[in-house]
PDB file of N, CA and C in Angstrom:
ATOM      1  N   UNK A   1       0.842  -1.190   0.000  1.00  0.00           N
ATOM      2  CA  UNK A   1       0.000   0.000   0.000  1.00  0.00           C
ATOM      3  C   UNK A   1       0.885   1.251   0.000  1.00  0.00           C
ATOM      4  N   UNK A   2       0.069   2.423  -1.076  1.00  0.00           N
ATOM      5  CA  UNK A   2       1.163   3.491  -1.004  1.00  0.00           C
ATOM      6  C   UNK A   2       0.029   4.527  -0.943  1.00  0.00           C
ATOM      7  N   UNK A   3       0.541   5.794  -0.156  1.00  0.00           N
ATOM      8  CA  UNK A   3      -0.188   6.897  -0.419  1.00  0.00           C
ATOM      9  C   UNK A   3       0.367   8.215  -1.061  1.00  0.00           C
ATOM     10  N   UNK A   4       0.033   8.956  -1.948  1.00  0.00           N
ATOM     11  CA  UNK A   4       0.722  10.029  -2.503  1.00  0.00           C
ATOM     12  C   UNK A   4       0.405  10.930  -2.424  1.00  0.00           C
ATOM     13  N   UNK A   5       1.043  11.645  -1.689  1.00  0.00           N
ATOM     14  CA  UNK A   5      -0.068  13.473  -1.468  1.00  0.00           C
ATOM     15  C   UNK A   5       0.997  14.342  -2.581  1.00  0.00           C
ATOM     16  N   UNK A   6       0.417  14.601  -2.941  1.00  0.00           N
ATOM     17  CA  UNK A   6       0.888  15.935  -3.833  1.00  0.00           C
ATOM     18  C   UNK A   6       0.784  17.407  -3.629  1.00  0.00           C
ATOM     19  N   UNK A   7       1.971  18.059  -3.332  1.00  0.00           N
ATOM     20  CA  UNK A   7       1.317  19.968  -2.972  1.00  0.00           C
ATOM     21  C   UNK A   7       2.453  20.298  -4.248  1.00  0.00           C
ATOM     22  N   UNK A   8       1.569  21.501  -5.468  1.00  0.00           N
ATOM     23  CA  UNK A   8       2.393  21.846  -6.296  1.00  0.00           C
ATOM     24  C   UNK A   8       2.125  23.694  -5.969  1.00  0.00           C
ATOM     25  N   UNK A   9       3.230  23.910  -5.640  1.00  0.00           N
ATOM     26  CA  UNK A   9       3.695  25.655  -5.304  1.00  0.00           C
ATOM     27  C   UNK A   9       4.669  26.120  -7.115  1.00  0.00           C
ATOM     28  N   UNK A  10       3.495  26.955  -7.817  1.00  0.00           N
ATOM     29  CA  UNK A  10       4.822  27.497  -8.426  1.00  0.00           C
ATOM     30  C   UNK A  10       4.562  26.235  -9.453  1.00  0.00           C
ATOM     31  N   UNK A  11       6.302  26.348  -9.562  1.00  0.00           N
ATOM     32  CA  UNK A  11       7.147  25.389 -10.325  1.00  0.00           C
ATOM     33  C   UNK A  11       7.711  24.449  -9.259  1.00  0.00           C
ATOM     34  N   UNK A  12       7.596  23.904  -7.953  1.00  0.00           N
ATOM     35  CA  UNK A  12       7.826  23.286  -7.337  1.00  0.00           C
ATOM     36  C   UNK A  12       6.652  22.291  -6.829  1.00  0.00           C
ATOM     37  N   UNK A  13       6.965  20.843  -6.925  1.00  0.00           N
ATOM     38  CA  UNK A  13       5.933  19.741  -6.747  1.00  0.00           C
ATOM     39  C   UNK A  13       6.680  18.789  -5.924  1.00  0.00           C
ATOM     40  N   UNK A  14       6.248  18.701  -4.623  1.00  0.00           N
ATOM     41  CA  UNK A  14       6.332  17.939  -3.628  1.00  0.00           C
ATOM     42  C   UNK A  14       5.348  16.880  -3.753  1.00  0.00           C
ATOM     43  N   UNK A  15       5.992  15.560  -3.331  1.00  0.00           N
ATOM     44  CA  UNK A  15       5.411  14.219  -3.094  1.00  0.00           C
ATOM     45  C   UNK A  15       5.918  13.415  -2.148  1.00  0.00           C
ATOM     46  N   UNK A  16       4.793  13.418  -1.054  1.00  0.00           N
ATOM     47  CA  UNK A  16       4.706  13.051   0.132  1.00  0.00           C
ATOM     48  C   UNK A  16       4.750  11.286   0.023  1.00  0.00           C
ATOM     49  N   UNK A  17       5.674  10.656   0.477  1.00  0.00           N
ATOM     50  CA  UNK A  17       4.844   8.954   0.080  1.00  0.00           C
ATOM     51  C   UNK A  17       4.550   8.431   1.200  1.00  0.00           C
ATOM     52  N   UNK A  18       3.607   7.723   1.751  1.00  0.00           N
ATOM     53  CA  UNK A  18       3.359   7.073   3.045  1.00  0.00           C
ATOM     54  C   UNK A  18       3.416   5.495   2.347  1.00  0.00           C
ATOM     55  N   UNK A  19       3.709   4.547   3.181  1.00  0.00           N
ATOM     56  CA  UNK A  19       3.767   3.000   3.344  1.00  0.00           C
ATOM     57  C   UNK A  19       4.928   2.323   2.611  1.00  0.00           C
ATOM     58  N   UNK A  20       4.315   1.593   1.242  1.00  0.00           N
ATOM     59  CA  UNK A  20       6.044   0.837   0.884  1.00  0.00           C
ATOM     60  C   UNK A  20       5.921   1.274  -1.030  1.00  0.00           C
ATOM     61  N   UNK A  21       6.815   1.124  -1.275  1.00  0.00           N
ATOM     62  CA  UNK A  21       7.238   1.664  -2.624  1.00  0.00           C
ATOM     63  C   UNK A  21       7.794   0.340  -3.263  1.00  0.00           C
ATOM     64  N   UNK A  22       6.981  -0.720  -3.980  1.00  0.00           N
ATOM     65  CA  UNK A  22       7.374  -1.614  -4.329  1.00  0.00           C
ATOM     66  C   UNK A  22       6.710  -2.291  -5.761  1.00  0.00           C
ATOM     67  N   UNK A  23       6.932  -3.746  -5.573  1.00  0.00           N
ATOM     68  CA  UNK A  23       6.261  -3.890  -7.203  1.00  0.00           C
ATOM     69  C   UNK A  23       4.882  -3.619  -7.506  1.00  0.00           C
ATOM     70  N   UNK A  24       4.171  -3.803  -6.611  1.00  0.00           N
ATOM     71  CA  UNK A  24       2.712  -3.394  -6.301  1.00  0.00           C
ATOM     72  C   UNK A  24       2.254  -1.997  -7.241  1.00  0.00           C
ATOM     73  N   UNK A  25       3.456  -1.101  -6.384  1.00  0.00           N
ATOM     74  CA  UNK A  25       2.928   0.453  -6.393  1.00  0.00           C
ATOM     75  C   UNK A  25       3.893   1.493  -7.095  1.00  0.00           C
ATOM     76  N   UNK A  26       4.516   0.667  -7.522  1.00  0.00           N
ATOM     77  CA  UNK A  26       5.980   1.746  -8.591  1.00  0.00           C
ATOM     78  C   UNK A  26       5.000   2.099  -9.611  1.00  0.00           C
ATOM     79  N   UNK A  27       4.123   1.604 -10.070  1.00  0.00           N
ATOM     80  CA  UNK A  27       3.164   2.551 -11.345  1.00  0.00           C
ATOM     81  C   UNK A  27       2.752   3.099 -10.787  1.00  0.00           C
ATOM     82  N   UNK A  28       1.870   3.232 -10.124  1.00  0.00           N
ATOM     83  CA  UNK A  28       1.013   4.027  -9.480  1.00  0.00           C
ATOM     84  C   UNK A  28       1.781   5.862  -9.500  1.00  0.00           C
ATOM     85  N   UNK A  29       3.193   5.377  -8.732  1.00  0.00           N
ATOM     86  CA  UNK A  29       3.947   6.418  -8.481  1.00  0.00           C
ATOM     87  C   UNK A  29       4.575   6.713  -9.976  1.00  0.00           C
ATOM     88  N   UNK A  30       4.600   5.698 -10.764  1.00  0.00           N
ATOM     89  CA  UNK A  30       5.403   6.306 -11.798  1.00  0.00           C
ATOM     90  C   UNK A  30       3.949   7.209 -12.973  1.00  0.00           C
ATOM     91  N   UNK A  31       3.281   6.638 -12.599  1.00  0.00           N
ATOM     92  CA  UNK A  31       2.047   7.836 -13.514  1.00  0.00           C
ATOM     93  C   UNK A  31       1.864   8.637 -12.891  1.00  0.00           C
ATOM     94  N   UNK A  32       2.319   8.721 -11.665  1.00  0.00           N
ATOM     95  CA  UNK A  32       1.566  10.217 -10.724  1.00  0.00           C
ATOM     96  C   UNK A  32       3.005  11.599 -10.942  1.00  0.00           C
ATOM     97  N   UNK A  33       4.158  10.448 -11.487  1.00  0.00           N
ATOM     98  CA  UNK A  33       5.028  11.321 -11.886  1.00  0.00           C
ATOM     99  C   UNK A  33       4.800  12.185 -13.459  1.00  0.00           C
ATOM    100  N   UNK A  34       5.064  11.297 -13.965  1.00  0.00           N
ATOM    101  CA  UNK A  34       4.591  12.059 -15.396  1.00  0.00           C
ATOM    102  C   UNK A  34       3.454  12.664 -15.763  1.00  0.00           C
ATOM    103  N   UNK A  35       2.629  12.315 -14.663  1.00  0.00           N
ATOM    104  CA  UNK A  35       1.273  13.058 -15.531  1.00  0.00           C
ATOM    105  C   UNK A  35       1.485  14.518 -14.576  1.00  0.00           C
ATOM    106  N   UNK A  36       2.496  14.966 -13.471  1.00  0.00           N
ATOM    107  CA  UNK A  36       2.865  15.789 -12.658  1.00  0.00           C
ATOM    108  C   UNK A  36       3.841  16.893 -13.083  1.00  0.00           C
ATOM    109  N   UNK A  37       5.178  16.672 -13.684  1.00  0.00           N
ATOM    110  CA  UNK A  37       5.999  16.979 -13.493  1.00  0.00           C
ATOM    111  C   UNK A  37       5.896  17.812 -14.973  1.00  0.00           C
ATOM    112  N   UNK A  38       4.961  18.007 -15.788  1.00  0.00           N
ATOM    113  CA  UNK A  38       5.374  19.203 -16.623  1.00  0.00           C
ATOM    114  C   UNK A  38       5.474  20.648 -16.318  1.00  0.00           C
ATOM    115  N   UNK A  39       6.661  21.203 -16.708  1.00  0.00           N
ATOM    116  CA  UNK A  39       6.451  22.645 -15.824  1.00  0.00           C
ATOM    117  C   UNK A  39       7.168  22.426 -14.977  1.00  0.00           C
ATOM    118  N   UNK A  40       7.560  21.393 -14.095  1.00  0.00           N
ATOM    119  CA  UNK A  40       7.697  21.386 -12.604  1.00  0.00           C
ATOM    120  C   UNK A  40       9.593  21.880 -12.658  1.00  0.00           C
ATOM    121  N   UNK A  41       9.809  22.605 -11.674  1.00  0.00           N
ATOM    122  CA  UNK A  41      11.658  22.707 -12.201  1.00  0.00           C
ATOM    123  C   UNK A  41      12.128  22.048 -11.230  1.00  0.00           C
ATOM    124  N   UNK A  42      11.467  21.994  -9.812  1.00  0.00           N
ATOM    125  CA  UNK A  42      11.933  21.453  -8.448  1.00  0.00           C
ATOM    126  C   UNK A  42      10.872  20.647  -7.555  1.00  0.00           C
ATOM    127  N   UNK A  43      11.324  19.180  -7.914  1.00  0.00           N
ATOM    128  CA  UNK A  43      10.632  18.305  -7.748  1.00  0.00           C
ATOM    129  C   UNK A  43      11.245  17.683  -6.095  1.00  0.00           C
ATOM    130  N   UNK A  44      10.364  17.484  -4.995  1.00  0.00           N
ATOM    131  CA  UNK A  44      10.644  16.391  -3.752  1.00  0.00           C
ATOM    132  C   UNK A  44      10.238  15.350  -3.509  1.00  0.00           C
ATOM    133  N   UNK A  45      10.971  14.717  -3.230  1.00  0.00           N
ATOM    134  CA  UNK A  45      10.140  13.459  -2.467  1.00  0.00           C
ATOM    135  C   UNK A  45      10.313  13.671  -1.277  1.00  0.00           C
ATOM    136  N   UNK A  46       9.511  13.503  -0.241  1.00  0.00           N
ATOM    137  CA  UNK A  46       9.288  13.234   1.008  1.00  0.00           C
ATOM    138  C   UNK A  46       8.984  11.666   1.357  1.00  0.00           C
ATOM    139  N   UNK A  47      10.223  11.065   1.912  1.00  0.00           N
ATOM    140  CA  UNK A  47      10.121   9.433   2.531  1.00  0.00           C
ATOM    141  C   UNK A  47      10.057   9.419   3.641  1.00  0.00           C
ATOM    142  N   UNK A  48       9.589  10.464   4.572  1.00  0.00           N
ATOM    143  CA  UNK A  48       9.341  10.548   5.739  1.00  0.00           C
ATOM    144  C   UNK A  48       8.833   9.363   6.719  1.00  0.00           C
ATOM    145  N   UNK A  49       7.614   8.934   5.750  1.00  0.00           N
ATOM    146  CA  UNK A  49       6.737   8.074   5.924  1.00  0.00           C
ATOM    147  C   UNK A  49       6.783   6.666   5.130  1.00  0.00           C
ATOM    148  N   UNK A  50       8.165   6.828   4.285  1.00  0.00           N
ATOM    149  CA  UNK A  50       8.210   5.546   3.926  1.00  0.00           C
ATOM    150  C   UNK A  50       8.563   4.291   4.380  1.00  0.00           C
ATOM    151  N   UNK A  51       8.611   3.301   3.903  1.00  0.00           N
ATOM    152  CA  UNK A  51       8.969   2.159   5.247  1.00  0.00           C
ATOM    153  C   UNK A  51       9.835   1.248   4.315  1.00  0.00           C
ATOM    154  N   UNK A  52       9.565   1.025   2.909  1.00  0.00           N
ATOM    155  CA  UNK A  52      10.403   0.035   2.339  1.00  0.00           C
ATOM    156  C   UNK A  52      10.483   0.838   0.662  1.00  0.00           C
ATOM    157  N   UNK A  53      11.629   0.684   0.212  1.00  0.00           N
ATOM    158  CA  UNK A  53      11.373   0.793  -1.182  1.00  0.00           C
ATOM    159  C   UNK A  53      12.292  -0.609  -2.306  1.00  0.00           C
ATOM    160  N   UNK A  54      12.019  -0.850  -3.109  1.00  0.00           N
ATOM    161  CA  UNK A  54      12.211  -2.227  -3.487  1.00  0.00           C
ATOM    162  C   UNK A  54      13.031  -1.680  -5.395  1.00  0.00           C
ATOM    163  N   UNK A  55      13.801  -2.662  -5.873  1.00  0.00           N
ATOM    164  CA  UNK A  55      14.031  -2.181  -6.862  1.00  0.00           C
ATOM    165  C   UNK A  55      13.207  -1.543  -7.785  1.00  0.00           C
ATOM    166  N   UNK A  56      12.102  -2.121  -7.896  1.00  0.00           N
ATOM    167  CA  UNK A  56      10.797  -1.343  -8.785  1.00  0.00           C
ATOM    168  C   UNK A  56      10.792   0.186  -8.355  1.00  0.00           C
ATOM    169  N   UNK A  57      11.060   0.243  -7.330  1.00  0.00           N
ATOM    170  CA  UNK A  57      10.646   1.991  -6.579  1.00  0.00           C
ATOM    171  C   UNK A  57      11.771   2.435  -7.288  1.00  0.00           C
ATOM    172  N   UNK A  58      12.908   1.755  -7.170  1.00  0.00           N
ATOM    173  CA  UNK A  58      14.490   2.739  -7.681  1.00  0.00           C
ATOM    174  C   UNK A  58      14.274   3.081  -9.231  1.00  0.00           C
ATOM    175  N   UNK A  59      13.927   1.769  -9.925  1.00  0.00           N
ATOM    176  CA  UNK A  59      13.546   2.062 -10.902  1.00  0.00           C
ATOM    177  C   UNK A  59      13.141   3.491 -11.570  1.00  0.00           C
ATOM    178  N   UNK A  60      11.506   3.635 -10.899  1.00  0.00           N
ATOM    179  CA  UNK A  60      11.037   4.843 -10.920  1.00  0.00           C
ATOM    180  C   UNK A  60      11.630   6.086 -10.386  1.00  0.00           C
ATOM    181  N   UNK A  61      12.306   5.950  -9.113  1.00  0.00           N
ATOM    182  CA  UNK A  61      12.745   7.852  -8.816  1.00  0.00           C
ATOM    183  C   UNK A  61      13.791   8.070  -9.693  1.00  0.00           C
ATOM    184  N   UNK A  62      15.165   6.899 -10.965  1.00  0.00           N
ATOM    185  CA  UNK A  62      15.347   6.870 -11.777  1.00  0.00           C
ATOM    186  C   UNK A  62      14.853   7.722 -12.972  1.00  0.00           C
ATOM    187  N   UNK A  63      13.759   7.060 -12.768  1.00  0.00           N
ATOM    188  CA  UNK A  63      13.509   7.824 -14.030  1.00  0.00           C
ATOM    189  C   UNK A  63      13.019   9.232 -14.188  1.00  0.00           C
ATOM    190  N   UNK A  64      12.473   9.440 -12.546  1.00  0.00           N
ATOM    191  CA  UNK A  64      12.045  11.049 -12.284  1.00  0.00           C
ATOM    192  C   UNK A  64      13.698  11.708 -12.267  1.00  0.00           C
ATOM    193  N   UNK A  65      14.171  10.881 -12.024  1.00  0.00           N
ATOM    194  CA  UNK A  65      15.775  11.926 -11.730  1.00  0.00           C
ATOM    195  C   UNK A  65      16.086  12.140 -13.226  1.00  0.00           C
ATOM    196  N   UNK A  66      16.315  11.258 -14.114  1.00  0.00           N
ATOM    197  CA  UNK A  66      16.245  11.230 -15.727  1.00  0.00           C
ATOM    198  C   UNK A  66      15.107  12.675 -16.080  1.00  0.00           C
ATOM    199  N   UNK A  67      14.513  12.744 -16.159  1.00  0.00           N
ATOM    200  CA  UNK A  67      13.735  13.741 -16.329  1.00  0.00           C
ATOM    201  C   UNK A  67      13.785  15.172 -15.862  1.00  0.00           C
ATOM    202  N   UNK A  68      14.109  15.533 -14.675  1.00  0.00           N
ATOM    203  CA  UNK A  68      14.175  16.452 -13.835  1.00  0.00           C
ATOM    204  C   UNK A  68      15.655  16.622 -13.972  1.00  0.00           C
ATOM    205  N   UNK A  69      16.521  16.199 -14.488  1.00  0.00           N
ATOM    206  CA  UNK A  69      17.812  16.120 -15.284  1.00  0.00           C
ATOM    207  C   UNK A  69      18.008  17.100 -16.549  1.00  0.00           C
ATOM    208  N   UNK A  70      16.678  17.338 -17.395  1.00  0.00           N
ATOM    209  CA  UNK A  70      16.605  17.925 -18.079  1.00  0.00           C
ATOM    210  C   UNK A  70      15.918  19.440 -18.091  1.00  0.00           C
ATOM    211  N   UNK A  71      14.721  19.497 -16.711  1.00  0.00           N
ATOM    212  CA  UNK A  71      14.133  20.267 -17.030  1.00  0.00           C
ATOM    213  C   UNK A  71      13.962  21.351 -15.387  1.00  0.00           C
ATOM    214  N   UNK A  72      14.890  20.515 -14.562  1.00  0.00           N
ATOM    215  CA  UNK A  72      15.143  21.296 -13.054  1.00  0.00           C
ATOM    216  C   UNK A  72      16.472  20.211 -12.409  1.00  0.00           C
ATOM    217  N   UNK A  73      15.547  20.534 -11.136  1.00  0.00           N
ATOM    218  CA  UNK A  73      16.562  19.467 -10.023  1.00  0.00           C
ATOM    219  C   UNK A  73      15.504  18.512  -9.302  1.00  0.00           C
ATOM    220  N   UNK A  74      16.279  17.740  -7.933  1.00  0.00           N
ATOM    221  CA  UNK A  74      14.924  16.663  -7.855  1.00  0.00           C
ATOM    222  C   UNK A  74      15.927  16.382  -6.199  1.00  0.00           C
ATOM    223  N   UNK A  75      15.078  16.041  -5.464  1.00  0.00           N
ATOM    224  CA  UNK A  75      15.736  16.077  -4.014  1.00  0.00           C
ATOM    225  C   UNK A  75      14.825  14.854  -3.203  1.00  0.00           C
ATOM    226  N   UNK A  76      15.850  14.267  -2.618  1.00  0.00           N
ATOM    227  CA  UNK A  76      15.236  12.971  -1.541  1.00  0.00           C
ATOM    228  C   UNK A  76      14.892  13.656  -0.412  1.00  0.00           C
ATOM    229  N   UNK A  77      14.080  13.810   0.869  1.00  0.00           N
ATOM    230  CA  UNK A  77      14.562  14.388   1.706  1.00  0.00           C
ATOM    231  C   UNK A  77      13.366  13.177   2.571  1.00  0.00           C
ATOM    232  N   UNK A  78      13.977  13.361   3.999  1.00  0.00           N
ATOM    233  CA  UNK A  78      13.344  12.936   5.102  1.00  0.00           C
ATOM    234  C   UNK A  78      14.239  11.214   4.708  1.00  0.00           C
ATOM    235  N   UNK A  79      15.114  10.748   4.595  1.00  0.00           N
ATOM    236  CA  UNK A  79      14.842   9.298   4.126  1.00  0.00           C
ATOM    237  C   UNK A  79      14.920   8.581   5.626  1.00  0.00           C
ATOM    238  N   UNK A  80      14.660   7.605   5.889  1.00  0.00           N
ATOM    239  CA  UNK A  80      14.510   6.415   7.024  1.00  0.00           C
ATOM    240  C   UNK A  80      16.184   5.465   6.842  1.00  0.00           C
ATOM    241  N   UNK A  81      16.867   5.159   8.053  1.00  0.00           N
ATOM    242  CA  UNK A  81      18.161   4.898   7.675  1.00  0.00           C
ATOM    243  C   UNK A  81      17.583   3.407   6.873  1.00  0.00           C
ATOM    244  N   UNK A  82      16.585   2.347   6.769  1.00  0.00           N
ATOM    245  CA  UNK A  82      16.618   1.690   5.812  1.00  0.00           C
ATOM    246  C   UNK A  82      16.485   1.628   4.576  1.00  0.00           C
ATOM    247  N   UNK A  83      16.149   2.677   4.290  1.00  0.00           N
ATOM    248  CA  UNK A  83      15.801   3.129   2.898  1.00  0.00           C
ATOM    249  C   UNK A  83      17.147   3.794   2.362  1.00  0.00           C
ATOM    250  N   UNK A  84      17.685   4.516   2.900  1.00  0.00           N
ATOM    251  CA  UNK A  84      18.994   5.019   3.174  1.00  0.00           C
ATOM    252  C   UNK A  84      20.013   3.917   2.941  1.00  0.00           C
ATOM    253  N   UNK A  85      20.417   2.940   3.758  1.00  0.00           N
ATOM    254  CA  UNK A  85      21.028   1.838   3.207  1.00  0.00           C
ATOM    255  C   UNK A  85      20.780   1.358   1.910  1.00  0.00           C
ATOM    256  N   UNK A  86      19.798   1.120   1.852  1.00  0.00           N
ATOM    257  CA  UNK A  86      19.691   0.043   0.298  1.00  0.00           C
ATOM    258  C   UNK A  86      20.110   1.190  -1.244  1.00  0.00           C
ATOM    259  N   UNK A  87      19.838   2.764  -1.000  1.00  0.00           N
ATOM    260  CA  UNK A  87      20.718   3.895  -1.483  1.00  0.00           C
ATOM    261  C   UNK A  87      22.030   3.484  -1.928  1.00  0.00           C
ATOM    262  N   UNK A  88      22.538   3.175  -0.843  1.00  0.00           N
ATOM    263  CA  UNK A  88      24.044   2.800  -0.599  1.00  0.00           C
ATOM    264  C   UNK A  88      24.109   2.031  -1.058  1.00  0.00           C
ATOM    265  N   UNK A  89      23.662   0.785  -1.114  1.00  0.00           N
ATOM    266  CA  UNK A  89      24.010  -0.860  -1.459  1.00  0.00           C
ATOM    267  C   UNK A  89      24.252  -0.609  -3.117  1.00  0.00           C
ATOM    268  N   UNK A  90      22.977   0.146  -3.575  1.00  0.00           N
ATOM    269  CA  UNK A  90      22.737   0.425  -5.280  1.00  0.00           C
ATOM    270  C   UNK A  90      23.120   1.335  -5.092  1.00  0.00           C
ATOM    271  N   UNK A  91      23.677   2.216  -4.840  1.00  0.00           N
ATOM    272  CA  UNK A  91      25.059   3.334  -5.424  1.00  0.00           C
ATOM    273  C   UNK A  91      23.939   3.725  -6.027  1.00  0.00           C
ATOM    274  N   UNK A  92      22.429   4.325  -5.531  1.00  0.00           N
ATOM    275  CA  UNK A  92      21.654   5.599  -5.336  1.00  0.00           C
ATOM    276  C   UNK A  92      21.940   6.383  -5.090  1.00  0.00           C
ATOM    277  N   UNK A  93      22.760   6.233  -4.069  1.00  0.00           N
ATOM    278  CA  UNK A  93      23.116   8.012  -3.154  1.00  0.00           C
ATOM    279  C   UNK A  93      23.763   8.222  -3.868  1.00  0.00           C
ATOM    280  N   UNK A  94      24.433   7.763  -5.194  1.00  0.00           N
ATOM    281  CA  UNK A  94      25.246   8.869  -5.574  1.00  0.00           C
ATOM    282  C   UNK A  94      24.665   9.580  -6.936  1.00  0.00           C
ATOM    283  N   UNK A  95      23.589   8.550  -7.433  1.00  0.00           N
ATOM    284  CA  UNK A  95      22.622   9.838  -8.278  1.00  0.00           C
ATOM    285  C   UNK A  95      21.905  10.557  -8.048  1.00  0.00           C
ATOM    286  N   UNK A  96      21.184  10.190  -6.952  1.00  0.00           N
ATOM    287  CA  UNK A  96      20.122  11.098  -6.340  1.00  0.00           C
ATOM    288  C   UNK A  96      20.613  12.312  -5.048  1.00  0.00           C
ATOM    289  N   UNK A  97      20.476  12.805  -5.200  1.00  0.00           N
ATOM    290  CA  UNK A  97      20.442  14.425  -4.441  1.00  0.00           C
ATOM    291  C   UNK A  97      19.653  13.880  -3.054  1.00  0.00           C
ATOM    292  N   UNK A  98      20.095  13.781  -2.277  1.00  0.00           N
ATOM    293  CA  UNK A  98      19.356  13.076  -0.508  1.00  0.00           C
ATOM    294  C   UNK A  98      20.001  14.342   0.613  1.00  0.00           C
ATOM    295  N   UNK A  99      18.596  14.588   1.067  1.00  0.00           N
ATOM    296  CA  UNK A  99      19.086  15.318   2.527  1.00  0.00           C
ATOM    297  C   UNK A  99      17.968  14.986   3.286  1.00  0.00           C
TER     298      UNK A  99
END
């Protein structure tokens, strides 16, 4: 189960995720990206509330980082040190922008 709150300020679009980010729910998140992010220059995620993310999830913030590559910047923030690890394991942290 995933929940996605969305607040778009501007050119800036925050996405809140609550529960797990996995094979289930990487579409979900990956259409809520693209059908989101036109216009957008400064994109967040908030994992505040996340609890697991699974290769399918990497997949996707992949491809938001691919995107937001071209047309702004794109920022991890709040991550959970397990989510944080597995970053590390897949040499995430070093494409993605995390604070």
């Amino acid at each position: 189960m995933l929940n996605i709150e969305k607040k778009t300020e501007g050119k800036n679009l925050n996405m809140v995720l609550t529960g797990r980010l996995d094979t289930t729910t990487a579409s979900d998140l990956e259409k809520e990206v693209k059908e989101n992010v036109g216009g957008v220059e400064n994109l967040t995620f908030d994992f505040g509330s996340l609890e697991y993310i699974s290769s399918a999830g990497l997949r996707v913030l992949l491809s938001a980082q691919k995107i937001m590559n071209k047309q702004g910047s794109m920022v991890v923030k709040n991550v959970s040190d397990e989510v944080k690890e597995i970053f590390e394991v897949t040499g995430f942290s070093d494409i993605l922008t995390i604070e």
